[in-house]
PDB file of N, CA and C in Angstrom:
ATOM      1  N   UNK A   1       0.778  28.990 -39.382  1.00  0.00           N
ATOM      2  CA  UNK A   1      -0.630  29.030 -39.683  1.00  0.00           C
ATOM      3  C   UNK A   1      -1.034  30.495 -39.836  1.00  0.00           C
ATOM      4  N   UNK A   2      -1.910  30.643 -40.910  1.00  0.00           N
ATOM      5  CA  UNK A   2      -2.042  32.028 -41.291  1.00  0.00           C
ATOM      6  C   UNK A   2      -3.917  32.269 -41.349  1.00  0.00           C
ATOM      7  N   UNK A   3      -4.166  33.677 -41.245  1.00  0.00           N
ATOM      8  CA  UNK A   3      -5.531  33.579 -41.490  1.00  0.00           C
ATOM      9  C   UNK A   3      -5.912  33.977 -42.342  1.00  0.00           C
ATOM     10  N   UNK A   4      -6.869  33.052 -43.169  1.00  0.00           N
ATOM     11  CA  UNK A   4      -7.340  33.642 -44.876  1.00  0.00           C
ATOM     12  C   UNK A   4      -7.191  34.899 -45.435  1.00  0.00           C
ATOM     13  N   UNK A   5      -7.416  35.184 -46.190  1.00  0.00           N
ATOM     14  CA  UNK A   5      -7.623  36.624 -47.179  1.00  0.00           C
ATOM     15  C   UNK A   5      -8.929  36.661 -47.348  1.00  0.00           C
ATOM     16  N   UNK A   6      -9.468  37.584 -46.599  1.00  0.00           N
ATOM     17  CA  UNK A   6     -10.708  38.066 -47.113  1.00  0.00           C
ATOM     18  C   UNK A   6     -10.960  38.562 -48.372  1.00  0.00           C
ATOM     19  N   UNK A   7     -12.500  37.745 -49.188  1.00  0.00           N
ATOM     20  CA  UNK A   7     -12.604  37.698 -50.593  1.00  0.00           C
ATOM     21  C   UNK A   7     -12.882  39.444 -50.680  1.00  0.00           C
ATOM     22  N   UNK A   8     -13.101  40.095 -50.102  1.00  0.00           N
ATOM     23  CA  UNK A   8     -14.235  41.287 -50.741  1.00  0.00           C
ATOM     24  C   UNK A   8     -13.493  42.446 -49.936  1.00  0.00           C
ATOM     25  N   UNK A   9     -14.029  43.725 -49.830  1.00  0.00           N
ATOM     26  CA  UNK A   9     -13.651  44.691 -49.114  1.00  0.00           C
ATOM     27  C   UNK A   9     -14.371  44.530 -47.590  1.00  0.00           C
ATOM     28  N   UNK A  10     -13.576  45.027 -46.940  1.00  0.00           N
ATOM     29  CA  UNK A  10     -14.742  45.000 -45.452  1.00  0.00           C
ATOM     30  C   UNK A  10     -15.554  45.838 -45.072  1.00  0.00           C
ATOM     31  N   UNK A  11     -16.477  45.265 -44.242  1.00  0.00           N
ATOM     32  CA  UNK A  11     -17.872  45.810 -44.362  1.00  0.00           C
ATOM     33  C   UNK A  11     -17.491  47.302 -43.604  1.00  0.00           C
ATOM     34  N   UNK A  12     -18.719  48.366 -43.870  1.00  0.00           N
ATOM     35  CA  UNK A  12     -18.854  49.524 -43.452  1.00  0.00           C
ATOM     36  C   UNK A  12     -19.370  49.370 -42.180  1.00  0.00           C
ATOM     37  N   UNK A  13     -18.630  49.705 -41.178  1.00  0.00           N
ATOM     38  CA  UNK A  13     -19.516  49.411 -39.700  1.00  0.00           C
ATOM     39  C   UNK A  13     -18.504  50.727 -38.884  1.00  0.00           C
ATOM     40  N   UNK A  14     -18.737  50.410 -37.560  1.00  0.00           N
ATOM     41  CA  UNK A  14     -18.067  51.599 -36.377  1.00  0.00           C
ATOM     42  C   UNK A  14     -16.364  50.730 -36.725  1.00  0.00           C
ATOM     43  N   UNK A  15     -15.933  51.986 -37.264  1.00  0.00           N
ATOM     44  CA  UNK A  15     -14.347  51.380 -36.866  1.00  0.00           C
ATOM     45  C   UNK A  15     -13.655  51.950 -35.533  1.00  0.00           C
ATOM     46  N   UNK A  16     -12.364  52.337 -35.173  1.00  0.00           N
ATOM     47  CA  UNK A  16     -11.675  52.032 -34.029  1.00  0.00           C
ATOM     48  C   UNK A  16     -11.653  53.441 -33.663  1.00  0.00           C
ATOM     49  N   UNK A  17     -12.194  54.506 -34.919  1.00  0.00           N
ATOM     50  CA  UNK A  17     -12.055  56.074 -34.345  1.00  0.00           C
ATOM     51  C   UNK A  17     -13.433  56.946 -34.947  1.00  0.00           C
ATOM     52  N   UNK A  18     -13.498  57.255 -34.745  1.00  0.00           N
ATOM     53  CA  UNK A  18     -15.039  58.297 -35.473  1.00  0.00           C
ATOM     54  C   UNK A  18     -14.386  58.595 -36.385  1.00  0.00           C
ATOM     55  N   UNK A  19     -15.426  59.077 -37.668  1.00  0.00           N
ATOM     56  CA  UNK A  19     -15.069  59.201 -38.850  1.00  0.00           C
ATOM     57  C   UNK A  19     -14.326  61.007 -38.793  1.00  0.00           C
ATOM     58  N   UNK A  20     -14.542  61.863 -37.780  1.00  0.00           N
ATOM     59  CA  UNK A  20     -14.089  63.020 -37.784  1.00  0.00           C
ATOM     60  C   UNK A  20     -12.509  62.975 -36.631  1.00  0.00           C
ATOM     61  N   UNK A  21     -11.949  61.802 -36.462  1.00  0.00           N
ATOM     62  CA  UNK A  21     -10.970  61.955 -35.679  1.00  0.00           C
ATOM     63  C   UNK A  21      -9.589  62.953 -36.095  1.00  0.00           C
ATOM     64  N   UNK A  22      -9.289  63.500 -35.758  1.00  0.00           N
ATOM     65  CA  UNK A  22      -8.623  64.465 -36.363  1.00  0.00           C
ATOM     66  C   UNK A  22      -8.817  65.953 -36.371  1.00  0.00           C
ATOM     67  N   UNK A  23     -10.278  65.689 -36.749  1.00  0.00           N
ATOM     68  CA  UNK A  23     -10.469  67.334 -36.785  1.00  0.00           C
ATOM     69  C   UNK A  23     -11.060  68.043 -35.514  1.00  0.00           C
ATOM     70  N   UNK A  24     -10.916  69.433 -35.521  1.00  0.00           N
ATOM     71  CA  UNK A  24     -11.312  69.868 -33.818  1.00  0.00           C
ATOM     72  C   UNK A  24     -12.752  70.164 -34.383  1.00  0.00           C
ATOM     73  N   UNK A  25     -13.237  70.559 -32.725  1.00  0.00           N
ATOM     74  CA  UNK A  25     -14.257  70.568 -32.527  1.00  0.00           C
ATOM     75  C   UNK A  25     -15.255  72.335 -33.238  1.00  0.00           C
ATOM     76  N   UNK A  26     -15.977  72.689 -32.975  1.00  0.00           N
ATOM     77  CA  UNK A  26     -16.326  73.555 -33.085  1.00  0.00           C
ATOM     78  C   UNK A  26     -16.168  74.596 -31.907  1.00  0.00           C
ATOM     79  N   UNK A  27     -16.584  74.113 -30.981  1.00  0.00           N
ATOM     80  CA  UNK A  27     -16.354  74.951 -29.860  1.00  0.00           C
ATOM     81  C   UNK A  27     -14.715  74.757 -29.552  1.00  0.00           C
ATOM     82  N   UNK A  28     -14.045  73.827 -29.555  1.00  0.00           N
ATOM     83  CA  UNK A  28     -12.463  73.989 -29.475  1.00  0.00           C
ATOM     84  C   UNK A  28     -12.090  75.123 -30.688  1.00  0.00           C
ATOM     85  N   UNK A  29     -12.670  75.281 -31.547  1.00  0.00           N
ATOM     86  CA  UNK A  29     -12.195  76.330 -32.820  1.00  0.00           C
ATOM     87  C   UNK A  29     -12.466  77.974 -32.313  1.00  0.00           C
ATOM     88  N   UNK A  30     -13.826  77.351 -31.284  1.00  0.00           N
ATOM     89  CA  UNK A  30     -14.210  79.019 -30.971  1.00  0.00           C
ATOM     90  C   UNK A  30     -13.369  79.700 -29.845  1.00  0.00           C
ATOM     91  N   UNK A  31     -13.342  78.660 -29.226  1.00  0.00           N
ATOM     92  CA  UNK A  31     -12.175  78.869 -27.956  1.00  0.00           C
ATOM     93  C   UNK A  31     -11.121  79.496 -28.440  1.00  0.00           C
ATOM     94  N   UNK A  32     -10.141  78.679 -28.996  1.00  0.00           N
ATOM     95  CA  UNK A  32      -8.802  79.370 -29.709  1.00  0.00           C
ATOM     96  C   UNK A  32      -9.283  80.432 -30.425  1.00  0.00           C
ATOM     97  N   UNK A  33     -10.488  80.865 -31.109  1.00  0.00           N
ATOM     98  CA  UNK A  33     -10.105  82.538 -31.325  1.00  0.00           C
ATOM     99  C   UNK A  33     -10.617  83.392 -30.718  1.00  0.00           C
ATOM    100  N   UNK A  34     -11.259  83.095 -29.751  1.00  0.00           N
ATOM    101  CA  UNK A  34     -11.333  84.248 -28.417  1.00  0.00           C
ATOM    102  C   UNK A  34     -10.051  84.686 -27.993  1.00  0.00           C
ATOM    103  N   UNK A  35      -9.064  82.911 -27.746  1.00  0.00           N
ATOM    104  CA  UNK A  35      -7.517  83.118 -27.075  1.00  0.00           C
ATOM    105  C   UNK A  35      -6.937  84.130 -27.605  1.00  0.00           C
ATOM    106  N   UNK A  36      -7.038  84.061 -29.425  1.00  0.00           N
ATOM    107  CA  UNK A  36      -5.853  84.678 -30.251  1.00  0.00           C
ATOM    108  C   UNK A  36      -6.462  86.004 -29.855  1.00  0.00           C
ATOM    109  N   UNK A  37      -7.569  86.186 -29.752  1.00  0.00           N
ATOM    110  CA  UNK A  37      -8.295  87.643 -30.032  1.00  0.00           C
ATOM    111  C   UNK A  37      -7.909  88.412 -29.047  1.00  0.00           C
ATOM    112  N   UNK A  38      -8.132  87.671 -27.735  1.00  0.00           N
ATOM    113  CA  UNK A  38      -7.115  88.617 -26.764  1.00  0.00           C
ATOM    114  C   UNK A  38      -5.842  88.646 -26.484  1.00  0.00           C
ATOM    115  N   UNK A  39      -5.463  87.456 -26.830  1.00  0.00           N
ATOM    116  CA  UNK A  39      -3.312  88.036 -26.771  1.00  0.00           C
ATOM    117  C   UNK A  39      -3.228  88.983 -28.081  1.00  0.00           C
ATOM    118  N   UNK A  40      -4.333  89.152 -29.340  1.00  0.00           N
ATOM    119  CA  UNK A  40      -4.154  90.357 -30.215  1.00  0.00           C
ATOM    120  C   UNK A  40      -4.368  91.630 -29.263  1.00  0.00           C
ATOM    121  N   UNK A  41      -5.157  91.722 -28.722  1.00  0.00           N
ATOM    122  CA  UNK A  41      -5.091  93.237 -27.838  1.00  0.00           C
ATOM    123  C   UNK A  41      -4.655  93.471 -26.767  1.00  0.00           C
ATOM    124  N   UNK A  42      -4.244  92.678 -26.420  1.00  0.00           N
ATOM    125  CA  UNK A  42      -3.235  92.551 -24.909  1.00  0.00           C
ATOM    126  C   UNK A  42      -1.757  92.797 -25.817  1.00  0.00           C
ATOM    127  N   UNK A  43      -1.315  92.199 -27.203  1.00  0.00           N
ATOM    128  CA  UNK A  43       0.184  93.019 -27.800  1.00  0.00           C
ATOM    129  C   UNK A  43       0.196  93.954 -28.206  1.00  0.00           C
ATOM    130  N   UNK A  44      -1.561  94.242 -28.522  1.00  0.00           N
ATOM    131  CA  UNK A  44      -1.632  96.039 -29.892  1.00  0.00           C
ATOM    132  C   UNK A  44      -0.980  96.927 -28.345  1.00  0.00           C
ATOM    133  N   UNK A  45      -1.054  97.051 -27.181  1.00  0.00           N
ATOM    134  CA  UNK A  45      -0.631  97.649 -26.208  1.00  0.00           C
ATOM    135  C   UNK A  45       0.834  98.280 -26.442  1.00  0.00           C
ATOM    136  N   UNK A  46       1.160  97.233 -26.645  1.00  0.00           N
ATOM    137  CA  UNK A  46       2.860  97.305 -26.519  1.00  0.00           C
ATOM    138  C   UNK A  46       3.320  97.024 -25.306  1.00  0.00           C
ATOM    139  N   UNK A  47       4.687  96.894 -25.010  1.00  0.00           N
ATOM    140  CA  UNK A  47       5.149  96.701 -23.781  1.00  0.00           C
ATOM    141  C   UNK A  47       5.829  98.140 -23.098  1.00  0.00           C
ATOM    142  N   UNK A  48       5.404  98.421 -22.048  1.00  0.00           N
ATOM    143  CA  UNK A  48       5.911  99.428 -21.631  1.00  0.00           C
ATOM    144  C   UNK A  48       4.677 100.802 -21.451  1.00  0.00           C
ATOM    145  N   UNK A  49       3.839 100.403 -22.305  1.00  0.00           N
ATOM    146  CA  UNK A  49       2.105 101.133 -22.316  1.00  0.00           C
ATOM    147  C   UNK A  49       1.268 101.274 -21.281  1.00  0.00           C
ATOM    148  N   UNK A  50       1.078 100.397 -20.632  1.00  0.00           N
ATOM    149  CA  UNK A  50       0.539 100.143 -19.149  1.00  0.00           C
ATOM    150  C   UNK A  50       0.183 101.408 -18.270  1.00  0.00           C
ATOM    151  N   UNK A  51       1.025 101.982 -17.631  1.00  0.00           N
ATOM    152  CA  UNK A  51       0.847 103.114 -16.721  1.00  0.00           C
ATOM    153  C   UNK A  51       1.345 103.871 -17.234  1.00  0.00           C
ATOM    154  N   UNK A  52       1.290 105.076 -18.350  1.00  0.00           N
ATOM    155  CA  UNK A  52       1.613 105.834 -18.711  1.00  0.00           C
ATOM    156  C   UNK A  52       1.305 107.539 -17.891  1.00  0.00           C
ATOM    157  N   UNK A  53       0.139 107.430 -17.791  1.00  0.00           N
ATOM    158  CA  UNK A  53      -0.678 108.054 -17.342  1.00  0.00           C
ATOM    159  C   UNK A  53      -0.447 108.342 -15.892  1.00  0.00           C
ATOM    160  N   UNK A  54      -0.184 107.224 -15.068  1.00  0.00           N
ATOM    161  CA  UNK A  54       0.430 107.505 -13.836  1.00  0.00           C
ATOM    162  C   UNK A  54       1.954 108.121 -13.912  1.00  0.00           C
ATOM    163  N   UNK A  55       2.863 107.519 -14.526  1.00  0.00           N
ATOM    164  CA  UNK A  55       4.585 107.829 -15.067  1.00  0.00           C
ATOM    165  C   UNK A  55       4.522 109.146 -15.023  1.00  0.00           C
ATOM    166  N   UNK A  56       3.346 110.032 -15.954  1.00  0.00           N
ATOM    167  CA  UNK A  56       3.343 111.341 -15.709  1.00  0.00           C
ATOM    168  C   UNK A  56       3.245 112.049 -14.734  1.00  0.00           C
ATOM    169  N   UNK A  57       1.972 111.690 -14.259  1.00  0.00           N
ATOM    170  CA  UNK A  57       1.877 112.142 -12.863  1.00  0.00           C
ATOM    171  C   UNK A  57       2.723 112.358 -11.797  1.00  0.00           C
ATOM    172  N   UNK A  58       3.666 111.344 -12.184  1.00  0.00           N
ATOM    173  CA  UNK A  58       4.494 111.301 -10.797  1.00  0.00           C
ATOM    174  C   UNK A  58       5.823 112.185 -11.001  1.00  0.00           C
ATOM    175  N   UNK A  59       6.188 112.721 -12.217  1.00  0.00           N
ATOM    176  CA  UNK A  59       7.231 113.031 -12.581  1.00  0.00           C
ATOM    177  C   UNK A  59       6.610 114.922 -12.142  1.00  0.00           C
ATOM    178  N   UNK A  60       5.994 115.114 -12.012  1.00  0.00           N
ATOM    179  CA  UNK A  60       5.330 116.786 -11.724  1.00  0.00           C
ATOM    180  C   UNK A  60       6.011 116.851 -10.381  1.00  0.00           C
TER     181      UNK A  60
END
């Protein structure tokens, strides 16, 4: 036993996900580029940059 074929297309109503499922949010978008923005200036550093300033000091 099978259930008919609906004659027509189906109606426009709430389906099972919001029509934006998929895409992020706005504030999730702003978030991640604060993130990127500071692991960008936390690498422009370099590694090894940190206490330079002291390294000297101590070597006098």
């Amino acid at each position: 036993m099978s259930a008919p074929t609906p004659a027509g297309p189906a109606p426009d109503g709430p389906g099972l996900q919001p029509p934006d499922f998929g895409r992020p949010s706005p504030a999730l978008l702003e978030r991640a580029v604060r993130g990127y923005a500071r692991f960008l200036t936390d690498s422009a550093a370099g590694p090894g940059d940190y206490d330079q300033a002291d390294d000297a000091a101590d070597m006098r």
